[in-house]
N, C-alpha and C. Protein backbone atom coordinates (compact mmCIF):
# COMPACT_ATOMS: atom_id res chain seq x y z
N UNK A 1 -34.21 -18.94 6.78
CA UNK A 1 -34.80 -20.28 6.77
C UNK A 1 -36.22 -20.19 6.24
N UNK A 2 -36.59 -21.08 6.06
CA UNK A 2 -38.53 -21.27 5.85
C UNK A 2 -38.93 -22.46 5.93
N UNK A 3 -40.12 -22.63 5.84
CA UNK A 3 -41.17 -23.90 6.34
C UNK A 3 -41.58 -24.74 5.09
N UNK A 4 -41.74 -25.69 5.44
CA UNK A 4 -42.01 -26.70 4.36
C UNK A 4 -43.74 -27.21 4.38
N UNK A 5 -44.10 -27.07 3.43
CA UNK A 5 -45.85 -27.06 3.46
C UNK A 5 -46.06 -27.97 2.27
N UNK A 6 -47.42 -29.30 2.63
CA UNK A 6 -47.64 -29.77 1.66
C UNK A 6 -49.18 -29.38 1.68
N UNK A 7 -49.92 -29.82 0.26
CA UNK A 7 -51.41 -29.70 0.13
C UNK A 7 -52.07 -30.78 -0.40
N UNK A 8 -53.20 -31.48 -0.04
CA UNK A 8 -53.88 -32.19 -0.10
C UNK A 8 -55.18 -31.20 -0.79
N UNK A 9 -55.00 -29.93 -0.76
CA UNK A 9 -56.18 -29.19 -1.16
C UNK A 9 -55.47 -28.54 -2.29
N UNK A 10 -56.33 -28.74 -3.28
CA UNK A 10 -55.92 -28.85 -5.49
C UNK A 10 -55.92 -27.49 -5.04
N UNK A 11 -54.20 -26.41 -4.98
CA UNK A 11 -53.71 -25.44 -5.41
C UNK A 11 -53.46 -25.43 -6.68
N UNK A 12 -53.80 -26.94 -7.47
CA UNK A 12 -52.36 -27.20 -9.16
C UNK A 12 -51.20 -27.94 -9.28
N UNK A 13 -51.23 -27.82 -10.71
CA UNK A 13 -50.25 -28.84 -10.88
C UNK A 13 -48.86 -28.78 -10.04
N UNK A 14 -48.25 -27.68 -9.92
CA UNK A 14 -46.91 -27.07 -9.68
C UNK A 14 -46.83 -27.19 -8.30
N UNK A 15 -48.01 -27.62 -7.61
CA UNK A 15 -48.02 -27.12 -5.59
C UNK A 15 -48.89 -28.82 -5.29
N UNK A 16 -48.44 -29.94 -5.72
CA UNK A 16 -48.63 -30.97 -5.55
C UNK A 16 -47.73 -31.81 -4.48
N UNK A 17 -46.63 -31.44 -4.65
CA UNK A 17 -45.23 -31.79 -3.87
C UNK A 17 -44.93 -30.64 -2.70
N UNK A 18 -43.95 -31.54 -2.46
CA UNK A 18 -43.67 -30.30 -0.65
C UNK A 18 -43.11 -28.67 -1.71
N UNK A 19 -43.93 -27.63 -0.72
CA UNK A 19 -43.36 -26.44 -1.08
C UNK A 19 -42.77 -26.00 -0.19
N UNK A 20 -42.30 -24.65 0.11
CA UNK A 20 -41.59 -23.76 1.02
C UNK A 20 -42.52 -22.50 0.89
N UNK A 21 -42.42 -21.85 2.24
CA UNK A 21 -42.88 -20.58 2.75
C UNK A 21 -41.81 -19.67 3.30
N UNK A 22 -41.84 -18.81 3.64
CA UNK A 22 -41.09 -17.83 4.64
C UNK A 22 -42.54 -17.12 5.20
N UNK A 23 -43.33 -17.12 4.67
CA UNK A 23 -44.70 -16.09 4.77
C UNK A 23 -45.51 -16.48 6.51
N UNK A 24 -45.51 -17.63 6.81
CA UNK A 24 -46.02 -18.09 7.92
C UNK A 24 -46.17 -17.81 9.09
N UNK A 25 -44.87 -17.96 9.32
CA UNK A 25 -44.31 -17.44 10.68
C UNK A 25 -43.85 -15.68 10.59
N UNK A 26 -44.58 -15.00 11.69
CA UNK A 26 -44.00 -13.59 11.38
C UNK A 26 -42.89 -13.10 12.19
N UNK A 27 -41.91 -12.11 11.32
CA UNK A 27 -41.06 -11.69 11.93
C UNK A 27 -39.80 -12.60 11.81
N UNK A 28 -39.76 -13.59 11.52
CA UNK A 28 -38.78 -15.12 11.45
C UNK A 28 -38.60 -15.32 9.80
N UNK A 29 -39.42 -15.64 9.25
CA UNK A 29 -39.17 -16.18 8.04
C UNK A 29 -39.22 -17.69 7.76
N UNK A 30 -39.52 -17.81 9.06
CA UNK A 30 -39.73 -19.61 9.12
C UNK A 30 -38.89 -20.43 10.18
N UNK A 31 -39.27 -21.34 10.50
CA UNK A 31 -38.09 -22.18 11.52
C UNK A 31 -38.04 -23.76 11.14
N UNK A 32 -38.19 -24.14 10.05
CA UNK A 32 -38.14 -25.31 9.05
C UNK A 32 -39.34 -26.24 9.82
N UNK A 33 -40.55 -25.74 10.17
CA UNK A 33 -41.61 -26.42 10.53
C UNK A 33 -42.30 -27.07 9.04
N UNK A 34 -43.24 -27.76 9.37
CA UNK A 34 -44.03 -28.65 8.68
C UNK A 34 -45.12 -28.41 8.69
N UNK A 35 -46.09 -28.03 7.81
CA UNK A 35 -47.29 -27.32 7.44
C UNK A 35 -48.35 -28.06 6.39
N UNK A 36 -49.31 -28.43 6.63
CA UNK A 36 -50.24 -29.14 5.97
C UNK A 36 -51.68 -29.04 5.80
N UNK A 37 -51.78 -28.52 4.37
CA UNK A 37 -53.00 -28.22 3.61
C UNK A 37 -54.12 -29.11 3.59
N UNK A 38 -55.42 -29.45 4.81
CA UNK A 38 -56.03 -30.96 4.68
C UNK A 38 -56.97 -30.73 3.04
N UNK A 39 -57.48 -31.80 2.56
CA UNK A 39 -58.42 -31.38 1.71
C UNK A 39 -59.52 -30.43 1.51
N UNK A 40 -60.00 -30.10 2.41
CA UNK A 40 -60.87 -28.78 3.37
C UNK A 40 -60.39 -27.34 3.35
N UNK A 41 -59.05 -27.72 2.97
CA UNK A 41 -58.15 -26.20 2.73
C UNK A 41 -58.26 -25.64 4.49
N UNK A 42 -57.81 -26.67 5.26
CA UNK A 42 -57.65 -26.33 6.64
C UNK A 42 -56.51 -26.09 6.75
N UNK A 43 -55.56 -25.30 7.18
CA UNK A 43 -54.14 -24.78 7.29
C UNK A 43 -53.72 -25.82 8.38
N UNK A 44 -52.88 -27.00 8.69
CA UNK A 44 -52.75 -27.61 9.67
C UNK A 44 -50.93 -27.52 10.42
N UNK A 45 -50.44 -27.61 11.56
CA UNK A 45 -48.95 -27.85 11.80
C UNK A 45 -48.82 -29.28 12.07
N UNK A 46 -47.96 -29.69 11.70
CA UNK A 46 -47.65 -30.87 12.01
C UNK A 46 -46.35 -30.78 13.06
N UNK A 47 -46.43 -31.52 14.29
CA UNK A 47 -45.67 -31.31 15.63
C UNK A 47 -45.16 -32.72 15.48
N UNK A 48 -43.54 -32.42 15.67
CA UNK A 48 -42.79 -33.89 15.74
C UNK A 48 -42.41 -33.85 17.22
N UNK A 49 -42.71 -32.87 17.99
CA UNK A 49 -41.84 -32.91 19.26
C UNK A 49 -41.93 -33.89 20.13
N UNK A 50 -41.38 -34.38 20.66
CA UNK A 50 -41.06 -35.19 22.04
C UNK A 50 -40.98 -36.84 21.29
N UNK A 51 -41.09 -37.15 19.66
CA UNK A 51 -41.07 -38.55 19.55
C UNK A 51 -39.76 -38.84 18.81
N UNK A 52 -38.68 -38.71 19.60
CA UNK A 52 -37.48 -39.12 19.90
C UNK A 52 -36.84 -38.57 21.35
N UNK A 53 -35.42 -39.74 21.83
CA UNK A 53 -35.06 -39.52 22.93
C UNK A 53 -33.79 -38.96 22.70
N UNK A 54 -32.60 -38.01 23.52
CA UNK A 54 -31.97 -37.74 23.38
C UNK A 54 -31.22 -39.01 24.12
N UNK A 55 -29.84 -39.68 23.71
CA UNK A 55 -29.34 -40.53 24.28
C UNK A 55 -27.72 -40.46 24.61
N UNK A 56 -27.44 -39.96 25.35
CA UNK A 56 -25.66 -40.40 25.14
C UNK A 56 -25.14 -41.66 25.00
N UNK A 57 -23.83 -41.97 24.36
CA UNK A 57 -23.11 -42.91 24.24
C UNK A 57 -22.26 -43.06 25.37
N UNK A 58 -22.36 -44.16 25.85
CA UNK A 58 -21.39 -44.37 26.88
C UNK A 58 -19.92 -45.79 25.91
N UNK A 59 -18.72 -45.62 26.59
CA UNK A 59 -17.94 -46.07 26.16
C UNK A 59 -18.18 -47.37 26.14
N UNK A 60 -18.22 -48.42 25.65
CA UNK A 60 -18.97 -49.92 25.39
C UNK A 60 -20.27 -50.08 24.67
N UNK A 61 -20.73 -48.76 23.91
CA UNK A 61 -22.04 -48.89 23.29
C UNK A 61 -21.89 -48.68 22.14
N UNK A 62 -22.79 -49.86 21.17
CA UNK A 62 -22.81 -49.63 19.61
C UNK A 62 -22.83 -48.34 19.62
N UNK A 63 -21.85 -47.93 18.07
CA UNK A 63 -22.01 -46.18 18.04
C UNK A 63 -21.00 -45.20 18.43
N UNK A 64 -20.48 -45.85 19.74
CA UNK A 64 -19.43 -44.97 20.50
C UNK A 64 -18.44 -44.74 19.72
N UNK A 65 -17.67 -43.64 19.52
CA UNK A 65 -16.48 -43.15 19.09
C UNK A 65 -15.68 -42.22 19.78
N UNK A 66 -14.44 -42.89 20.23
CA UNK A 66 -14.00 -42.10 21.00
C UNK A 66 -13.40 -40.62 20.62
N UNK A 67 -13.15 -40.49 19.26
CA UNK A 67 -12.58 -39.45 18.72
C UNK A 67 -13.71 -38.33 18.67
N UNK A 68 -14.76 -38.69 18.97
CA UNK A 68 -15.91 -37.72 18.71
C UNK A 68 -16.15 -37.25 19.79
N UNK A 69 -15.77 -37.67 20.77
CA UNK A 69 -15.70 -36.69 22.37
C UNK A 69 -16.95 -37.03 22.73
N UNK A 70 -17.28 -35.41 23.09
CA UNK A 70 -18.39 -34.52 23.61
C UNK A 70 -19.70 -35.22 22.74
N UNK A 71 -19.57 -35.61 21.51
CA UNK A 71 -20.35 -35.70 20.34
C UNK A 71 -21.04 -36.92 20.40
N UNK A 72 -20.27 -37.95 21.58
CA UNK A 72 -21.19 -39.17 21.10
C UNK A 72 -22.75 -39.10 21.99
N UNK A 73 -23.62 -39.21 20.63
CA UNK A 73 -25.10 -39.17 21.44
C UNK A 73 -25.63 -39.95 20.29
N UNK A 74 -26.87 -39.89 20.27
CA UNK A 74 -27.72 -39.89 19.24
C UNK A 74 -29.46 -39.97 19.64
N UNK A 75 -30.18 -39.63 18.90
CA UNK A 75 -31.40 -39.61 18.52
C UNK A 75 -32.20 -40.69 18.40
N UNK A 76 -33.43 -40.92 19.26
CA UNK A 76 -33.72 -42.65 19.17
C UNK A 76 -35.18 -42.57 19.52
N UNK A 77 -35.81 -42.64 18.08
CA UNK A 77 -37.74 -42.89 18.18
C UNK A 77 -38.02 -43.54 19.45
N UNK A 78 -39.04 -43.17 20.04
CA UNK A 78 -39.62 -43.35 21.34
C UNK A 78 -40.77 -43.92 21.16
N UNK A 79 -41.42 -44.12 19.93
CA UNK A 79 -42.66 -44.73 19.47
C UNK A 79 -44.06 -43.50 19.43
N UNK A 80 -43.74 -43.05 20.28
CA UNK A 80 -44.57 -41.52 20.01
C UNK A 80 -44.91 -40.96 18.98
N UNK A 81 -46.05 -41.22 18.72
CA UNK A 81 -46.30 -40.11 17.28
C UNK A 81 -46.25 -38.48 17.38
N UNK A 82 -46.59 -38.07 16.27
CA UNK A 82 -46.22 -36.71 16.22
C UNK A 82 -47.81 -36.18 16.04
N UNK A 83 -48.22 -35.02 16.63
CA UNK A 83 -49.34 -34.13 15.89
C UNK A 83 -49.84 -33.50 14.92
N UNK A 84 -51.00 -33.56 14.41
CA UNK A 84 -51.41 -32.66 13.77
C UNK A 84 -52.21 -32.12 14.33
N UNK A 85 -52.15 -30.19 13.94
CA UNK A 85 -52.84 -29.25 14.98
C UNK A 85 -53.62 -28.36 14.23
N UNK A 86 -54.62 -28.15 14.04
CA UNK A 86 -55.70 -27.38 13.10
C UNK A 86 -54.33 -25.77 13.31
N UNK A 87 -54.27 -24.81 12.59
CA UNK A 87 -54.56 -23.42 12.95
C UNK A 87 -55.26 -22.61 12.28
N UNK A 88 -55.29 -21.47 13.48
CA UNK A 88 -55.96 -20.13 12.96
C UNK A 88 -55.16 -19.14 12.67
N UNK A 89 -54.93 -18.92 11.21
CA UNK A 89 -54.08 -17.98 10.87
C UNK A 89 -54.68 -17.07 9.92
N UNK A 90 -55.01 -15.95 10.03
CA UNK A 90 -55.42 -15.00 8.79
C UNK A 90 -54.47 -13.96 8.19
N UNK A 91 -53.92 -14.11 6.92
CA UNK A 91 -53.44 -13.42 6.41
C UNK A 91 -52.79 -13.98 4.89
N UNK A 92 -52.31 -13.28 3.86
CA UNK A 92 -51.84 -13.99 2.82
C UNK A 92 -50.65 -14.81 3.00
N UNK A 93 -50.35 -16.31 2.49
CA UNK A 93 -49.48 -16.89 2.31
C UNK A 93 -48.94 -17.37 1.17
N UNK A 94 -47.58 -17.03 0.52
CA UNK A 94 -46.98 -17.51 -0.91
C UNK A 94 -46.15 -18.60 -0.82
N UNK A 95 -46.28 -19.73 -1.16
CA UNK A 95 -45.69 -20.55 -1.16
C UNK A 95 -45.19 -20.99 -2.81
N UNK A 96 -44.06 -21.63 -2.85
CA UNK A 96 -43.61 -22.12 -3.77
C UNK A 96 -42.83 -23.43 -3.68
N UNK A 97 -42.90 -24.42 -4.87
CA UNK A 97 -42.39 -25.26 -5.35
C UNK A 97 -40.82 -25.90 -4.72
N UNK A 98 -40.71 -26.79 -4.08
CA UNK A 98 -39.33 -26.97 -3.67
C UNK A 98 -38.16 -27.20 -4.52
N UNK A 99 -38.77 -28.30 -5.40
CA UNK A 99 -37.86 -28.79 -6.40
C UNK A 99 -38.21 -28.19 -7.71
N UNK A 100 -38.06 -26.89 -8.17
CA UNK A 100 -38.42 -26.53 -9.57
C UNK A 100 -37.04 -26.91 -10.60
N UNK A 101 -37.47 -27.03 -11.26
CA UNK A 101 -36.31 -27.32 -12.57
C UNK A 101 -36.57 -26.02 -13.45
N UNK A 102 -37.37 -25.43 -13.63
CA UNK A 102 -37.16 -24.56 -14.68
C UNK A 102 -36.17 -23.62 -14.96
N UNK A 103 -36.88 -22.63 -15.44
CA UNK A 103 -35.87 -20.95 -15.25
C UNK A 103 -36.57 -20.21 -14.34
N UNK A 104 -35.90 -19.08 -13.18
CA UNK A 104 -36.07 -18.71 -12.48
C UNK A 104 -37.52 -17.83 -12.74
N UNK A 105 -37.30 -17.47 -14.41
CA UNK A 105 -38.66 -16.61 -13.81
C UNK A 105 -39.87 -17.09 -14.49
N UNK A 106 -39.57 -18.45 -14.61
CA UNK A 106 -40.98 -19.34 -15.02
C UNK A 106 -41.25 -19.81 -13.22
N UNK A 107 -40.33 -20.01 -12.40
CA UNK A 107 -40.86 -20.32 -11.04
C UNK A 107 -42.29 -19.75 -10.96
N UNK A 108 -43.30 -20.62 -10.32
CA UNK A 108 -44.43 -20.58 -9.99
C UNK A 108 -44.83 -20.64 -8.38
N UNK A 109 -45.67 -19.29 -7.80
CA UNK A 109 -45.65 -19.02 -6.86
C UNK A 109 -46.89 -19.23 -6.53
N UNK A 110 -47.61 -19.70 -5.73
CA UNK A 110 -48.91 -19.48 -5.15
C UNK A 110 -49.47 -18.56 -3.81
N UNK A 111 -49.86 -17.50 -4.27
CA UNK A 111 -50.56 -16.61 -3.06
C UNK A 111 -51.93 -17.10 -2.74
N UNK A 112 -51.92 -17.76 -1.48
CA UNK A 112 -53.38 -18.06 -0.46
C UNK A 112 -53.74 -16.90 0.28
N UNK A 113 -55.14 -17.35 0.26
CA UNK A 113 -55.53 -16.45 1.84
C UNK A 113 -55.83 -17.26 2.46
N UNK A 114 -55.56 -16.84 3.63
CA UNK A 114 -56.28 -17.77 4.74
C UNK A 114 -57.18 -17.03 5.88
N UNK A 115 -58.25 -17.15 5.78
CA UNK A 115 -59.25 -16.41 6.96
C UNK A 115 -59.46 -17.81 8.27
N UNK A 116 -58.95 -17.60 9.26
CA UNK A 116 -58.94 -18.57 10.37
C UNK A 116 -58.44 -19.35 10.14
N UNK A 117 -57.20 -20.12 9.20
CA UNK A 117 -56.23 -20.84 9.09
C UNK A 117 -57.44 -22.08 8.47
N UNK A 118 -58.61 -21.31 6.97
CA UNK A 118 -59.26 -22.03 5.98
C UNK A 118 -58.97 -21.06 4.85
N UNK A 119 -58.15 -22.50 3.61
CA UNK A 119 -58.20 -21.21 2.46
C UNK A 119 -59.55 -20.70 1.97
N UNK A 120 -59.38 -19.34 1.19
CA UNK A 120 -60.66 -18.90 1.08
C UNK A 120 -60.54 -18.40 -0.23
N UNK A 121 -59.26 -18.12 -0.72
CA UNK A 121 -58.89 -18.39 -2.01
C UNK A 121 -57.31 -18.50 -2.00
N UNK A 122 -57.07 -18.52 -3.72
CA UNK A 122 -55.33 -18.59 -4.45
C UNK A 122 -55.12 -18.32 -5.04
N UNK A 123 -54.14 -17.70 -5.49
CA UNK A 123 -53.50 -16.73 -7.34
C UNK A 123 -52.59 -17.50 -7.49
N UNK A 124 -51.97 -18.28 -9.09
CA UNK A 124 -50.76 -18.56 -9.39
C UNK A 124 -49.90 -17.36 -10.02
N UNK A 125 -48.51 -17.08 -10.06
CA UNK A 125 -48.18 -16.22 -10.75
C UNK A 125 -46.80 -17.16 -10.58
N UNK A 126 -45.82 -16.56 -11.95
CA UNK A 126 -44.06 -16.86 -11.60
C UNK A 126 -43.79 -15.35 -11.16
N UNK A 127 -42.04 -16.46 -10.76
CA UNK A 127 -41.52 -15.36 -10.04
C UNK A 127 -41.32 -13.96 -11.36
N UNK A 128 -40.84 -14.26 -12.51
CA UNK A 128 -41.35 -13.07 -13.72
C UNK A 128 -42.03 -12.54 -13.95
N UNK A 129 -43.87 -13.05 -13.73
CA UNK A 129 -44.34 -12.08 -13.15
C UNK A 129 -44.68 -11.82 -11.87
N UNK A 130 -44.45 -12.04 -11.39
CA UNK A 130 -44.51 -11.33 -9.43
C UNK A 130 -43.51 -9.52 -9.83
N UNK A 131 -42.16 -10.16 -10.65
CA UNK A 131 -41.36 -9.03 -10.66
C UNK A 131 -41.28 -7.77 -10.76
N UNK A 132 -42.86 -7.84 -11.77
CA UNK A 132 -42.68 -7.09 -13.08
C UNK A 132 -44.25 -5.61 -12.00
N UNK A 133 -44.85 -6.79 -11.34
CA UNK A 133 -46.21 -5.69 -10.68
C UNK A 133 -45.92 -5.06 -9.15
């Protein structure tokens, strides 16, 4: 799996739109969290937890299906917003492009650093050359 990261802080043309990581989280590779670059190049998480309710369906409720058993529930905004949480993370992070169209080894990768979860710099490279050094 990996994490989905956007930036508000000018990485370039290619890292404008949501990217992906595996680099973030260690040991995991990611757990499809949400990650956000403020203009400041502040490394931020964005927390959706607790703003939805878990709900079962009871038999007489829009939704219900009886063929779905065990299955009838659903998911229901609570009005709760979600967080954003500064972090402190030091170490390099590569992120890349979600939706690339090109050829694989024109893919364009961006290596950050981050000293206390502030970038402090970034390299572009493709994945062709990433390959090759």
């Amino acid at each position: 799996m990996f994490d989905y990261l956007r930036s508000s802080y000018p990485l370039g043309e290619d890292f404008k739109e949501q990217c992906q990581t595996k680099d973030i989280e260690d040991g995991i590779g990611g757990t499809m969290s949400q990650y956000w670059i403020n203009p400041d190049g502040q490394l931020c998480l964005i927390d959706y937890s607790h703003t939805a309710d878990f709900v079962e369906l009871k038999e007489g409720d829009e939704g219900y299906d009886e063929k779905r058993g065990w299955l009838n529930f659903q998911w229901v905004p609570n009005g709760t917003h979600g967080k954003v949480r500064a972090i402190s993370l030091t170490k390099y992070v590569v992120i890349y492009p979600e939706n690339w169209k090109g050829e694989w080894e024109d893919w364009p990768e961006c290596r950050i650093h981050f000293k206390n979860g502030i970038v402090q710099d970034y390299g572009i490279l493709t994945k062709g050359e990433s390959c090759k050094q």
